[in-house]
Every structure is written in structure tokens, then in C-alpha cells.
Protein backbone atom coordinates (compact mmCIF):
# COMPACT_ATOMS: atom_id res chain seq x y z
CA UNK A 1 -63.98 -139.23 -19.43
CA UNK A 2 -60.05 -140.34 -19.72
CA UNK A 3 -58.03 -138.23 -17.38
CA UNK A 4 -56.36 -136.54 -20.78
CA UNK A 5 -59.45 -134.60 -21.02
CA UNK A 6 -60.25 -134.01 -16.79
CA UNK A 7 -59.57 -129.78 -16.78
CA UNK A 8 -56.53 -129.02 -14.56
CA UNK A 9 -56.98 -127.40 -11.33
CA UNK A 10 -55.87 -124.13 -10.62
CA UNK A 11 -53.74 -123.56 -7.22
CA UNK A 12 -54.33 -120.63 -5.53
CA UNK A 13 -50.84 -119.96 -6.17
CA UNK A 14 -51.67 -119.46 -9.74
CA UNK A 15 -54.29 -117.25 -9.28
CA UNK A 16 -52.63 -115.16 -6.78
CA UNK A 17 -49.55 -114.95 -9.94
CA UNK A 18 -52.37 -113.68 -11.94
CA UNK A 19 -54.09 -111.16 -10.10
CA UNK A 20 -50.58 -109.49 -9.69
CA UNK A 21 -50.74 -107.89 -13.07
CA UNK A 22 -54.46 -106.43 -12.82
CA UNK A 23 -52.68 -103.01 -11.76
CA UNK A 24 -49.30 -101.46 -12.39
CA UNK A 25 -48.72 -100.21 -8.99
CA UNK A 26 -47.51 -102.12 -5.97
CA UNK A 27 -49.60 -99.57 -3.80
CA UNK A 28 -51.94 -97.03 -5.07
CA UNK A 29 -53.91 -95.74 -2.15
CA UNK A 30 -57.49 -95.58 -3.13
CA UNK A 31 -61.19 -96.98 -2.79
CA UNK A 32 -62.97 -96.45 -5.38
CA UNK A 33 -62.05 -99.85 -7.60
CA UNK A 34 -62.26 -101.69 -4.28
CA UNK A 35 -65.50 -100.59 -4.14
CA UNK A 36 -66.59 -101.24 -7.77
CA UNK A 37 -65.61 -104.63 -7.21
CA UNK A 38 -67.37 -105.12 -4.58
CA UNK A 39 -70.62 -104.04 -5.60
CA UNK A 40 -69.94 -106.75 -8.12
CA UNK A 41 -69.61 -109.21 -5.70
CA UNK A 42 -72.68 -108.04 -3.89
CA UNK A 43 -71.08 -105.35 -1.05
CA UNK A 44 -70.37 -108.54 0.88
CA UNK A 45 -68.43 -106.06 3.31
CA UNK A 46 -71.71 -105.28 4.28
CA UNK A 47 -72.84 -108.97 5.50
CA UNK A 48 -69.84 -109.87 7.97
CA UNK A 49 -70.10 -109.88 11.80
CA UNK A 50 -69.65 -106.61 13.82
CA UNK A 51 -65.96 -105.35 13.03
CA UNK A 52 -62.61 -104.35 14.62
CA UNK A 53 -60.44 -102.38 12.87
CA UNK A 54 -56.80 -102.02 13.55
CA UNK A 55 -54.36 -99.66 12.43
CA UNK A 56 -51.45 -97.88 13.50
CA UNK A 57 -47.39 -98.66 12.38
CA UNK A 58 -45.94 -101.23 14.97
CA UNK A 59 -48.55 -103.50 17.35
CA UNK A 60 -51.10 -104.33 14.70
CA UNK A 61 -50.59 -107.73 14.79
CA UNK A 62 -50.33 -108.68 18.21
CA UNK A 63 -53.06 -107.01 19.53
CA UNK A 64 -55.37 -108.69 16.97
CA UNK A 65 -53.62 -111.46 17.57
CA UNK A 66 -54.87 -111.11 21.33
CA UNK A 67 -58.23 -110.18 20.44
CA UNK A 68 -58.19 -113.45 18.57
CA UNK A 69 -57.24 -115.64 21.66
CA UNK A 70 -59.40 -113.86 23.95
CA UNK A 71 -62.74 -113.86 21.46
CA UNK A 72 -62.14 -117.57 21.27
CA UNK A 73 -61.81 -118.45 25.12
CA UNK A 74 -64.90 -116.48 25.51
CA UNK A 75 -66.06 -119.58 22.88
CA UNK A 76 -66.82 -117.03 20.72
CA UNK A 77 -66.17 -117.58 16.08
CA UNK A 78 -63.64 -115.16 14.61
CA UNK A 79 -62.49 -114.11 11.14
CA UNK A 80 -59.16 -112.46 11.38
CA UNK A 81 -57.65 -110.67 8.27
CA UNK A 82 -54.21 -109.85 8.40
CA UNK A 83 -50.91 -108.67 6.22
CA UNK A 84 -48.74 -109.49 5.31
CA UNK A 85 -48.61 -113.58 5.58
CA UNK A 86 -45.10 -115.14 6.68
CA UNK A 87 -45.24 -118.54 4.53
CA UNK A 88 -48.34 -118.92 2.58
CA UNK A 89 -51.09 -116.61 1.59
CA UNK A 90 -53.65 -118.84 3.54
CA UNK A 91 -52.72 -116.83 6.50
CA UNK A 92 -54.26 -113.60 5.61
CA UNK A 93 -57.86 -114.79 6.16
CA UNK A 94 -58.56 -116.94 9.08
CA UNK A 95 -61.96 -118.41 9.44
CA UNK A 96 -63.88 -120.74 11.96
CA UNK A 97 -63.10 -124.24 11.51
CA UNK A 98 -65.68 -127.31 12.44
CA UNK A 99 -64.42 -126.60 15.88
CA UNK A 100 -64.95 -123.43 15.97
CA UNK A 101 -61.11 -122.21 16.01
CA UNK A 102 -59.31 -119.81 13.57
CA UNK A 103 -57.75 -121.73 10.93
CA UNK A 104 -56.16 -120.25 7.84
CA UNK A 105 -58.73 -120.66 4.97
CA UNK A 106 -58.21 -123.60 3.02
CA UNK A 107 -56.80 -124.89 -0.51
CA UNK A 108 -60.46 -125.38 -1.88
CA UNK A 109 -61.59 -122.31 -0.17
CA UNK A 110 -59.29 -120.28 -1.22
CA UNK A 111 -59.33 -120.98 -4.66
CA UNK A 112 -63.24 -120.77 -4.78
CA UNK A 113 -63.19 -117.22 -3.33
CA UNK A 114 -60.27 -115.96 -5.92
CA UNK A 115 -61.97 -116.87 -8.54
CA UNK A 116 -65.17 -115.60 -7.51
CA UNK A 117 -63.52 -112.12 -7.27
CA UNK A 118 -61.83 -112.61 -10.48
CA UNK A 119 -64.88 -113.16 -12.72
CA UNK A 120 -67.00 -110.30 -11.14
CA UNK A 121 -64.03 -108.15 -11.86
CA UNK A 122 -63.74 -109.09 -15.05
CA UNK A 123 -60.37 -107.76 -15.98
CA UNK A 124 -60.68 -104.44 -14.64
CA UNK A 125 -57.96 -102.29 -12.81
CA UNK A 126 -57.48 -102.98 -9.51
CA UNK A 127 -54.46 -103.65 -6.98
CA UNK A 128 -53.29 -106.94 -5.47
CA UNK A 129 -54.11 -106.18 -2.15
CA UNK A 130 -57.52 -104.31 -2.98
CA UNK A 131 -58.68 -107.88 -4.79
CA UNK A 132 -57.16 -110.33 -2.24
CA UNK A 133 -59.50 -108.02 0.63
CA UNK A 134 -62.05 -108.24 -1.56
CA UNK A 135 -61.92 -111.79 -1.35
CA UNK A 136 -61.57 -111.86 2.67
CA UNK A 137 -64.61 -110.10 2.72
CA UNK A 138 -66.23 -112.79 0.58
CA UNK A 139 -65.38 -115.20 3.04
CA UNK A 140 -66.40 -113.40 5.87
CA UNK A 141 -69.89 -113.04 4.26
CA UNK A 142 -70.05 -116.41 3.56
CA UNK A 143 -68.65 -118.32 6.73
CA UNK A 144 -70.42 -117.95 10.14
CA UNK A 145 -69.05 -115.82 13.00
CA UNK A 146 -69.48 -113.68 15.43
CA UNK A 147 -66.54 -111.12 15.27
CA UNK A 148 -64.07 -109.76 12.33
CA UNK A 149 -60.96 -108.91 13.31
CA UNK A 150 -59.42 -106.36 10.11
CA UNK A 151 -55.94 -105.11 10.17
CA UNK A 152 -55.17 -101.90 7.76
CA UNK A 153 -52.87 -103.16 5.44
CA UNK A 154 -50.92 -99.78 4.73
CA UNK A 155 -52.32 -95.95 6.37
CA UNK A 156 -56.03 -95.97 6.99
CA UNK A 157 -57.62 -93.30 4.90
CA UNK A 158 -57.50 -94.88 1.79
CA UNK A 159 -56.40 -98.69 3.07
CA UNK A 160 -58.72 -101.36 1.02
CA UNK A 161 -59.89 -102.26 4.54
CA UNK A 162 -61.43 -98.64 5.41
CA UNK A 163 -64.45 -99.41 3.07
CA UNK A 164 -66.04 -100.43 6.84
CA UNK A 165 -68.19 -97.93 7.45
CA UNK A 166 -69.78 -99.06 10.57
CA UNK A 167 -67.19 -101.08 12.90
CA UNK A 168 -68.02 -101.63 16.21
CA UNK A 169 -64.52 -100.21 17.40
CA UNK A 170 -61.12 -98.52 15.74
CA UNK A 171 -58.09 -98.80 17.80
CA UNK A 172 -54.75 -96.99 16.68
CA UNK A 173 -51.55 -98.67 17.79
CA UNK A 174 -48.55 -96.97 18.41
CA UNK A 175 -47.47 -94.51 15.54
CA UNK A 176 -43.73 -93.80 14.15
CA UNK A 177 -42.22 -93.37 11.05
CA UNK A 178 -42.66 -95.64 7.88
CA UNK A 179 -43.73 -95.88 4.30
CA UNK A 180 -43.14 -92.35 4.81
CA UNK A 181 -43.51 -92.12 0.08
CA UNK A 182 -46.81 -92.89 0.78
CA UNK A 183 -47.72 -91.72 4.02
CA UNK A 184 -46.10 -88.63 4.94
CA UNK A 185 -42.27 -87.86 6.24
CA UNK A 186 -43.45 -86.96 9.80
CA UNK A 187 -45.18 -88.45 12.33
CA UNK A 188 -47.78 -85.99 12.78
CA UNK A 189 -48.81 -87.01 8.85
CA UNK A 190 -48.67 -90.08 9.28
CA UNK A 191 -50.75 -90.27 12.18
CA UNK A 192 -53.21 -88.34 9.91
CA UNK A 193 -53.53 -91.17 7.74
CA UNK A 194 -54.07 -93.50 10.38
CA UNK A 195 -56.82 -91.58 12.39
CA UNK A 196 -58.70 -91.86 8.77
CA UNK A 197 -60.42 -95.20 10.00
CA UNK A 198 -62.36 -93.41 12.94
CA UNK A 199 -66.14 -92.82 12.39
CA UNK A 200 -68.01 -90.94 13.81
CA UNK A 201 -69.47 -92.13 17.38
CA UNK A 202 -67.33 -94.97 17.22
CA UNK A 203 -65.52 -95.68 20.10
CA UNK A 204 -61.36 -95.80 19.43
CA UNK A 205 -58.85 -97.28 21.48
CA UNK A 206 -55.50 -95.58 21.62
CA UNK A 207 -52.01 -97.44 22.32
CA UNK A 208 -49.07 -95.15 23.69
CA UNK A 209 -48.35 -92.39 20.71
CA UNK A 210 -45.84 -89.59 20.86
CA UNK A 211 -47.17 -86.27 21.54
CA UNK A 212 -47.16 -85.48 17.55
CA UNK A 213 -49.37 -88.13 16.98
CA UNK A 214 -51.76 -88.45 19.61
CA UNK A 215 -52.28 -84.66 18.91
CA UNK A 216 -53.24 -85.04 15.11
CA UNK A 217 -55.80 -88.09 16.46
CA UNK A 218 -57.37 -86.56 19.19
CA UNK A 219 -58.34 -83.78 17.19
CA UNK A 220 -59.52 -85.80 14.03
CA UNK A 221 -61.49 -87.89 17.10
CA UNK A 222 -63.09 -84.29 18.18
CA UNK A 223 -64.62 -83.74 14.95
CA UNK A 224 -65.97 -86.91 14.23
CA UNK A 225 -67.87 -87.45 18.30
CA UNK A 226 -65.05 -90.63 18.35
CA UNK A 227 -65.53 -91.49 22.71
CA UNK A 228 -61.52 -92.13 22.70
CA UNK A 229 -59.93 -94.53 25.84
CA UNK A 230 -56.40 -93.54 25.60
CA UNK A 231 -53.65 -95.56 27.32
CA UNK A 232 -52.29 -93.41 30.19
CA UNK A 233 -55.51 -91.63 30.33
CA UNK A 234 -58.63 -93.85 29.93
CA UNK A 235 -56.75 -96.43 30.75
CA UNK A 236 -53.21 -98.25 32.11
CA UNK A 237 -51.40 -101.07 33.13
CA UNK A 238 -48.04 -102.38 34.55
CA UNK A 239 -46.38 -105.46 35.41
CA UNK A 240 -46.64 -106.36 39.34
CA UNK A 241 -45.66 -109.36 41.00
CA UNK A 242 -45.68 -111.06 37.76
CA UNK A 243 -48.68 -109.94 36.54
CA UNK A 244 -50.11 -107.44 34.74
CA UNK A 245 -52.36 -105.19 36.56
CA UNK A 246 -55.13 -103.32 34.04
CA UNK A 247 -57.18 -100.47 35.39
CA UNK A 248 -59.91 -98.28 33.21
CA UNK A 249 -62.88 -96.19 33.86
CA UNK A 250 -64.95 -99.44 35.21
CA UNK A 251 -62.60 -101.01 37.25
CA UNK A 252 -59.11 -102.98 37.81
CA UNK A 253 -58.76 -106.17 36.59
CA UNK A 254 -55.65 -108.83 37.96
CA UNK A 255 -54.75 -110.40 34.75
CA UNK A 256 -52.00 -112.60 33.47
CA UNK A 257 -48.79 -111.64 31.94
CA UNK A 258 -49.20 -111.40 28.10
CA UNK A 259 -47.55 -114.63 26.31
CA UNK A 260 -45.89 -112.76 24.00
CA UNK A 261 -41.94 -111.87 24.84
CA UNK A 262 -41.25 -107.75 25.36
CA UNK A 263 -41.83 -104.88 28.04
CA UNK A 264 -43.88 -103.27 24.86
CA UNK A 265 -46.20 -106.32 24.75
CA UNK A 266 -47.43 -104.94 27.83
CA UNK A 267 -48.97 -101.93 25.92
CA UNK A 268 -49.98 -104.04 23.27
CA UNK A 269 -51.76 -106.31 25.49
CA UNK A 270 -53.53 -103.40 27.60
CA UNK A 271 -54.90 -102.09 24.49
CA UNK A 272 -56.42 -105.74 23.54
CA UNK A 273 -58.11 -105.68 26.97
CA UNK A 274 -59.46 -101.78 26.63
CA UNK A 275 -60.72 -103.33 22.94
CA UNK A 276 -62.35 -106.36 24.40
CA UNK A 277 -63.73 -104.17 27.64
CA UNK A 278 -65.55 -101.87 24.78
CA UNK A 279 -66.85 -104.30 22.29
CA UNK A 280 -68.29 -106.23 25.26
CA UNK A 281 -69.42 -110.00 26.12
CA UNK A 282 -66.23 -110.89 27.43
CA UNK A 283 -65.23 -112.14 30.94
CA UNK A 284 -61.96 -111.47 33.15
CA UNK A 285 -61.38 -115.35 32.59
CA UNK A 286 -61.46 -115.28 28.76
CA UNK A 287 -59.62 -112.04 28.72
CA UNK A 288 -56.59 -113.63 30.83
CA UNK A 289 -56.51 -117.08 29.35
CA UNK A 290 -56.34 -115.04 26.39
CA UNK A 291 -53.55 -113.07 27.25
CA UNK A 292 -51.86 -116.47 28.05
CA UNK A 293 -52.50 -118.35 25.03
CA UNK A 294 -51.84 -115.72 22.43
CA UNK A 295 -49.95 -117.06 19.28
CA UNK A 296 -48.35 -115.24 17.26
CA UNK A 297 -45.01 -115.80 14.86
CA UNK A 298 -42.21 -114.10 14.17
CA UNK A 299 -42.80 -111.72 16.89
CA UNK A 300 -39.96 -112.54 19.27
CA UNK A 301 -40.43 -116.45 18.68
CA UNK A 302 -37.75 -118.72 20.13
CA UNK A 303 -36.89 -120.97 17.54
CA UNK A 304 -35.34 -124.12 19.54
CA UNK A 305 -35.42 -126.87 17.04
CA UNK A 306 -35.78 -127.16 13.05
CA UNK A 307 -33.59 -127.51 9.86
CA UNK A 308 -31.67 -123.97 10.97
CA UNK A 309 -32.02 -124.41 14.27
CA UNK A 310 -29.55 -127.08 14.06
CA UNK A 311 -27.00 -125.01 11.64
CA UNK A 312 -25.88 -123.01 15.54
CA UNK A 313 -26.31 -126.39 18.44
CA UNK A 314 -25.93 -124.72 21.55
CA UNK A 315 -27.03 -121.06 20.60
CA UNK A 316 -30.24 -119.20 21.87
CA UNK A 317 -31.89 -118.28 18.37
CA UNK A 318 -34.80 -116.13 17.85
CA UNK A 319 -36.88 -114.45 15.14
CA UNK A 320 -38.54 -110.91 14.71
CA UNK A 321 -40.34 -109.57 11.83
CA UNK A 322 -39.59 -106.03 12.95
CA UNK A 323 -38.65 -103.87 9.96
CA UNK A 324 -38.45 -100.20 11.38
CA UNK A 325 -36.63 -98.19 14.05
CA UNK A 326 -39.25 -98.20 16.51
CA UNK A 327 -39.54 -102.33 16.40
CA UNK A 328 -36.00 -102.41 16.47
CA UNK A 329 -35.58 -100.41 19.65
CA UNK A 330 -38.31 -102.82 21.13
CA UNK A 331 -36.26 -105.73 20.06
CA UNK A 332 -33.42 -104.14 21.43
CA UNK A 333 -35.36 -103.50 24.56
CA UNK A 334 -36.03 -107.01 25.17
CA UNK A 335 -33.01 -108.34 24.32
CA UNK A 336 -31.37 -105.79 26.88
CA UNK A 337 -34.08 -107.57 29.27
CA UNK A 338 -32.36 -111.28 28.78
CA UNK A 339 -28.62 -110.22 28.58
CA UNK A 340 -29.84 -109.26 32.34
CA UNK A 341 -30.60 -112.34 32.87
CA UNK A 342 -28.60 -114.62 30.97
CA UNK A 343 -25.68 -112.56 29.54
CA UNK A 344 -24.59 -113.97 25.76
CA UNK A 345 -22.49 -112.48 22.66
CA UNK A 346 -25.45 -111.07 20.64
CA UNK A 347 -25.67 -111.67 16.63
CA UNK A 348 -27.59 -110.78 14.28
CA UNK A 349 -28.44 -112.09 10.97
CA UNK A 350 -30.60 -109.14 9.61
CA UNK A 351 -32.29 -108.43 5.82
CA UNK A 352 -34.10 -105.75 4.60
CA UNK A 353 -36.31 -104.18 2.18
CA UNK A 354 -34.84 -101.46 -0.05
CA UNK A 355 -37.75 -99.09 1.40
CA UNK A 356 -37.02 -99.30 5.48
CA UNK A 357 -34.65 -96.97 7.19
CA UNK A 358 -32.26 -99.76 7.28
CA UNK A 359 -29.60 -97.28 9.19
CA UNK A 360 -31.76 -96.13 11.97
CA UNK A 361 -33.38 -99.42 12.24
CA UNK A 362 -29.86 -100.75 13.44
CA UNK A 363 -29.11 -97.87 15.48
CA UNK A 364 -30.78 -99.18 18.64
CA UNK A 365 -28.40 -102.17 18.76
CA UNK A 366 -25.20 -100.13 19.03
CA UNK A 367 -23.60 -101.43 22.17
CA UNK A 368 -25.69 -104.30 22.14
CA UNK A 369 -24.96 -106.05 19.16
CA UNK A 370 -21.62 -107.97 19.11
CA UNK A 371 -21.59 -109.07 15.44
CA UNK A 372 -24.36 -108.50 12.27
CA UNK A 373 -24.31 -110.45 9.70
CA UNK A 374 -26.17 -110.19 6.78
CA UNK A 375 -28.16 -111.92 3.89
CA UNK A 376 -30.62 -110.72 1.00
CA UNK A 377 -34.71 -111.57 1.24
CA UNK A 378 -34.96 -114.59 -1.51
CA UNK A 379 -37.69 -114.34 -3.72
CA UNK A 380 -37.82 -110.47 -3.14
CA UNK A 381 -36.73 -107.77 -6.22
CA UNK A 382 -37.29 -104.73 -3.54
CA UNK A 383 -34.68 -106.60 -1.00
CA UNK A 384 -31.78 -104.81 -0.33
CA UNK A 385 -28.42 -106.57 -0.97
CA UNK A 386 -26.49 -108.05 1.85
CA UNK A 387 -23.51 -105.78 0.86
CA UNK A 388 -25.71 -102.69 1.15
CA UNK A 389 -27.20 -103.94 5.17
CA UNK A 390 -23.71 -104.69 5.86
CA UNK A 391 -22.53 -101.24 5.02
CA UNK A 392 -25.34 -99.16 6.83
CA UNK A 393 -24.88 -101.52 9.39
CA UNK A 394 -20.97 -100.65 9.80
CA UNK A 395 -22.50 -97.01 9.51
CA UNK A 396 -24.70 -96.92 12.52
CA UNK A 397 -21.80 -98.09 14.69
CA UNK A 398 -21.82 -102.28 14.47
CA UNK A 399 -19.25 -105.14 13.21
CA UNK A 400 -21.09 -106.24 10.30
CA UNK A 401 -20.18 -108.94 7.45
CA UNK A 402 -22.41 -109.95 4.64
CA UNK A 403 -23.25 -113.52 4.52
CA UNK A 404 -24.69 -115.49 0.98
CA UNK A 405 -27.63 -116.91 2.71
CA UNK A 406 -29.16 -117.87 6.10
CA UNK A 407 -27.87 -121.04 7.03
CA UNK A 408 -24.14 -119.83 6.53
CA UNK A 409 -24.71 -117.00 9.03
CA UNK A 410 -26.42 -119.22 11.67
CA UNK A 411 -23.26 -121.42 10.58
CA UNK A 412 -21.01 -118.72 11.09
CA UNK A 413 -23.00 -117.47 14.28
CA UNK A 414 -22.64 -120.97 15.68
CA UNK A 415 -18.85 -120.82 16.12
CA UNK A 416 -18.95 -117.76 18.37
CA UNK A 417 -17.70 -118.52 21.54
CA UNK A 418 -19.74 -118.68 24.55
CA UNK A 419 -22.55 -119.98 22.48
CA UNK A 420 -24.23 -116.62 21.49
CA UNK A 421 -27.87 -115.37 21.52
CA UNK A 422 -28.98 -114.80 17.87
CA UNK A 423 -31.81 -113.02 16.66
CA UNK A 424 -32.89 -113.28 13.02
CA UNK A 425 -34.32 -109.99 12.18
CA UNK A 426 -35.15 -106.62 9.82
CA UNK A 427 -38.00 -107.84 7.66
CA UNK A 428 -41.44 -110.25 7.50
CA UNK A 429 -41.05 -111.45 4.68
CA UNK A 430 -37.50 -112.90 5.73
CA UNK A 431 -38.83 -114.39 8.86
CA UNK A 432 -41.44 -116.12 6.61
CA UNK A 433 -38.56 -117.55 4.42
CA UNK A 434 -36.63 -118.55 8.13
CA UNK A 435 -39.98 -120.25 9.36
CA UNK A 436 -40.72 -122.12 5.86
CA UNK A 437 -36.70 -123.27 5.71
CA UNK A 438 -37.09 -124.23 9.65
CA UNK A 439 -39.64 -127.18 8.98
């Protein structure tokens, strides 16, 4: 056969294109395509190792993230599904490699399971996020393991993820307010939708809530027989000496400090332990080298070298995917933390979406900010323009200018005098545009 007449490969960028237009809404919250599919596929959902399911509105990520590191120094396989990815769609599903360590699935994989879910739902209406779960779930099914780690994309209730019925544990992660269209426009509603992943006699895991929230899931958890460990209640722990000291119903542990950056990392962290503690099989020693070698991007990441690392020589620049009020008074929090330490003019180059509370999200930097400057999300219709950030920004109390793209802020940035601390910040997908320009 000449190569004129090989067939042409498909990337799995090109199928991802495709699958975009299966369903006219971005979000449509609920299960029953999801499910339609995958009884096409099989109801491989129902063939993957014993689950955890995460939701809640800030703190997904890093405590599955932890979860990850300490499943795997327990030498244990993991699939991890989470959303959304920073710079290429392989991210969402991580699978066991040859070694046994959580790798983002690959090309060939990828491309494999896509079109899989593609044929078997042969043109029918479904969303973008309900197909691509459908096709972690594939994978899962497929690829050896011995735990699956599943984030809720959006909610709970109705999340593509939420067709679990049987996890092993839920945990709920600190609850504020966001994608309120969707979700409710108060807390208390919103933590509604996010108590929809408990079953009944599961155990749950709580992070810190407000007193609105933690009401609505506690009594959801009553009438479903959820056993609930609730930080502050069930369980605790502070930093002491440099370490963080966790104490539940069984017992105290001496651990170390979490290796991700932020007083509210403790939380995060404590609830990763009270998660491991109830799914079982794990040591003290995988727990803390867990809580060590945690990796996780864009979640207070110093970025020290790199193609826009080098637009500001001399500056301290970091990145945060934080997109709402809450994550921007943890930012803030932190960065409080090291102006202790090492006092520096702050900047910040921020972007948004058009659908975050871009005003109250730069509220918590008011004294603390020196200068924001800011830049649209390439690549993103739904971004709000620089113009607009700028002008909330000025709103909520700060010095802000808008900037044409990234590298001239850090450019700008980088003529501040003392060399400043910058923090790029306000949106994922923008810190996956910062990370793929860094290389």
C-alpha cells in the first residue's frame, strides 16, 4: 500500500473538536444520557476499583491530589479523574503506568477510548463533559488498579460523575459561592447540590464549611444513615513545631507538613488523612510521605525558571488557578504569610472568566496588592476582557492597568522596584496557558 492511500490518524485533539457539538449546552445538569451511553459501552462504571468521590467548591483538587501521593507510597495503583486540565486534555484521566505511577493517559490511549465512546453513542445528544467521563470510566474498567480517585466536575446531584452508586467514601470540601446560574445563589443551595453525592451508609468526610452549609449536609447525611467525620468534630489538626499534628476518633498521628504552599492546605490535607484513615490499608508512613510529595500545579506553584519566568529576572513569581472569592482570600492569606517573611511590592497579573465574581474575587487583596495588571484568557470566548478586570479591579479598591498579553505584564511587573513578588492569578484555564507558554 503507497502511503497516498495509508488512512490518516485522528489526534485526540480532533476528536475532542468533535464531540463538542454532540449537545448545545456548555452544562446541562443531568444523568440520564450519561447513563444511556454507558449502558452502550457496557456500564463500565460498574467494573472500576472501589471509588472516592470528591466534591465541594474550593479543595477538590488538592486533596485528591493527596490521596493520590499517599495511595501510591502505600505502593498502591490509582486512576485519578479530574477537571478541568491546565495544558492538555491527557490530564483528566490518570492511569497506572508500567511502574505503577499515575501518568496522564496516553496519545494512543486516548484516542482508542474516544472513539470507543463515540461509536456506541452513535450521534446521540449528550454533553462534552458527560462523554469525556464516559470515557474515563472506560479506562478505568479497562486498566488495572486498586483505587479511583473521581472529582465532581460541577455540583454533585446531577454531576456526570454521581452515576457511582456505591463509592467506598464521599468527602465534601469546603463550600462557598460559585456557578451560582446553575447551582443556587446561596450557600445553603449550593451545599444542597453538593451533599447530592452521599449514599446511604457511606461514610463522608467533611472539610471546614460555614454554618449554612454544613447545616444543609448534615441533615441530607441524617436521612441517608451517611457516618459523617467532620473537621473540628470527628476530627482536627494544626501546625506545631513544624508539623502538622492530626487527631480523630482512633488516635493522633505526628505527620509532616503538607507540600503544598497555604495555612488552608492544612485543612485540605487533614481531610486527605480522615479519607485515607476511612478507606483503610494505609500506614502513618505512606500517609506522611504523602503529604510530602504531593504534586500539584497551579496551586500556589513557584515558577522560578521558564520562557516567562525570564520576562521579570529578579522577581518572586507564582501561579494560582483560584477563580472565586474564597480562593482568593486563601491566596491572599498566604501571600500575607510571605510579605511576613520576606516583605515585596505585590503584583498581580489576573484574568477571568465572564461567569466569576471577578469584583469580590479581588476584594481580599485590597491593602495587599500594590499594582494589578491585567490580560484576557487566549483561546477562551467566555473570558472577560482585560479592560473589564481592570475596571472591577479599580472598583474593589486596587491600582489596576490592562495589559495585551502575559509576557508584557510580567515585562511591566519586572521594572517595579524592589524586585516585586508576582502572582499570576483569577482563572485555570489561564494558568494552563502560563504553564504551556513557560516551557
Amino acid at each position: 500500500m503507497s502511503a497516498k492511500t495509508l488512512p490518516q490518524r485522528q489526534s485526540s485533539d480532533a476528536i475532542l473538536d468533535r464531540l463538542t457539538g454532540l449537545h448545545p449546552k456548555l452544562i446541562d445538569l443531568s444523568l440520564g444520557r450519561l447513563e444511556r451511553l454507558l449502558g452502550a459501552l457496557g456500564n463500565p462504571h460498574l467494573h472500576i476499583p472501589p471509588v472516592i468521590h470528591v466534591a465541594g467548591t474550593n479543595g477538590k483538587g488538592s486533596v485528591v491530589a493527596y490521596l493520590r501521593a499517599m495511595f501510591e507510597a502505600q505502593g498502591l495503583r490509582v486512576h485519578t479523574y479530574t477537571s478541568p486540565h491546565l495544558v492538555k486534555f491527557h490530564e483528566r484521566i490518570r492511569v497506572p503506568d508500567p511502574t505503577g505511577k499515575s501518568a496522564p493517559v496516553s496519545e494512543d490511549e486516548l484516542i482508542r477510548l474516544l472513539s470507543d465512546c463515540e461509536a456506541a453513542n452513535d450521534g446521540g445528544d449528550i454533553t462534552f463533559f458527560e462523554i469525556t467521563t464516559a470515557a474515563a470510566f472506560l479506562a478505568f474498567s479497562r486498566i488495572p488498579a486498586d483505587v479511583t480517585l473521581l472529582e465532581v466536575g460541577l455540583g454533585g446531584r446531577f454531576d456526570a460523575t454521581n452515576v457511582i452508586e456505591t463509592p467506598r467514601a464521599c468527602v465534601i470540601t469546603p463550600v462557598s459561592l460559585d456557578h451560582q446560574s446553575f447551582l443556587g445563589d446561596t450557600v445553603g443551595e449550593i451545599a444542597g447540590e453538593k451533599a447530592g453525592i452521599l449514599k446511604h451508609g457511606v461514610p463522608a468526610i467533611v472539610a471546614p464549611q460555614v454554618d449554612e452549609a454544613l447545616e444543609v449536609i448534615e441533615g441530607e447525611a441524617a436521612r441517608l444513615e451517611v457516618p459523617l467525620a467532620r473537621f473540628g468534630q470527628e476530627f482536627t489538626a494544626f501546625e506545631e513545631h513544624g508539623r502538622l499534628v492530626f487527631q480523630d476518633t482512633t488516635g493522633l498521628l505526628d505527620l509532616p507538613l503538607p507540600g503544598l504552599r497555604g495555612r488552608h492546605q492544612i485543612a485540605n490535607a487533614a481531610t486527605a488523612v480522615a479519607t485515607a484513615r476511612a478507606f483503610g490499608g494505609l500506614d502513618e508512613t505512606a500517609i506522611g510521605n504523602g503529604l510530602k510529595q504531593v504534586e500539584w500545579p497551579a496551586r500556589m506553584q513557584r515558577l522560578s525558571s521558564g520562557a516567562l519566568a525570564d520576562k521579570a529576572p529578579g522577581a518572586e513569581l507564582w501561579l494560582d488557578g483560584g477563580h472565586n472569592p474564597a480562593a482568593s482570600r486563601a491566596i491572599a492569606e498566604t501571600l500575607a504569610d510571605l510579605e511576613d517573611k520576606n516583605p515585596r511590592p505585590l503584583v498581580l497579573i489576573s484574568g477571568m472568566m465572564d461567569s466569576k465574581d471577578t469584583g469580590g474575587f479581588f476584594e481580599a487583596f485590597d491593602g495587599l496588592a500594590s499594582t494589578v495588571l491585567t490580560v484576557g484568557i487566549p483561546g477562551q470566548t467566555n473570558g472577560r476582557p482585560a479592560d473589564d478586570v481592570a475596571q472591577m479591579a479599580r472598583e474593589a479598591g486596587l491600582e489596576a492597568v490592562s495589559m495585551p498579553d502575559i509576557e508584557t505584564a510580567l515585562e511591566r511587573a519586572s521594572v517595579i522596584s524592589p524586585p516585586p513578588r508576582i502572582v499570576i492569578c483569577g482563572s485555570l484555564y489561564l494558568a494552563g496557558e502560563v504553564l504551556a507558554r513557560n516551557t
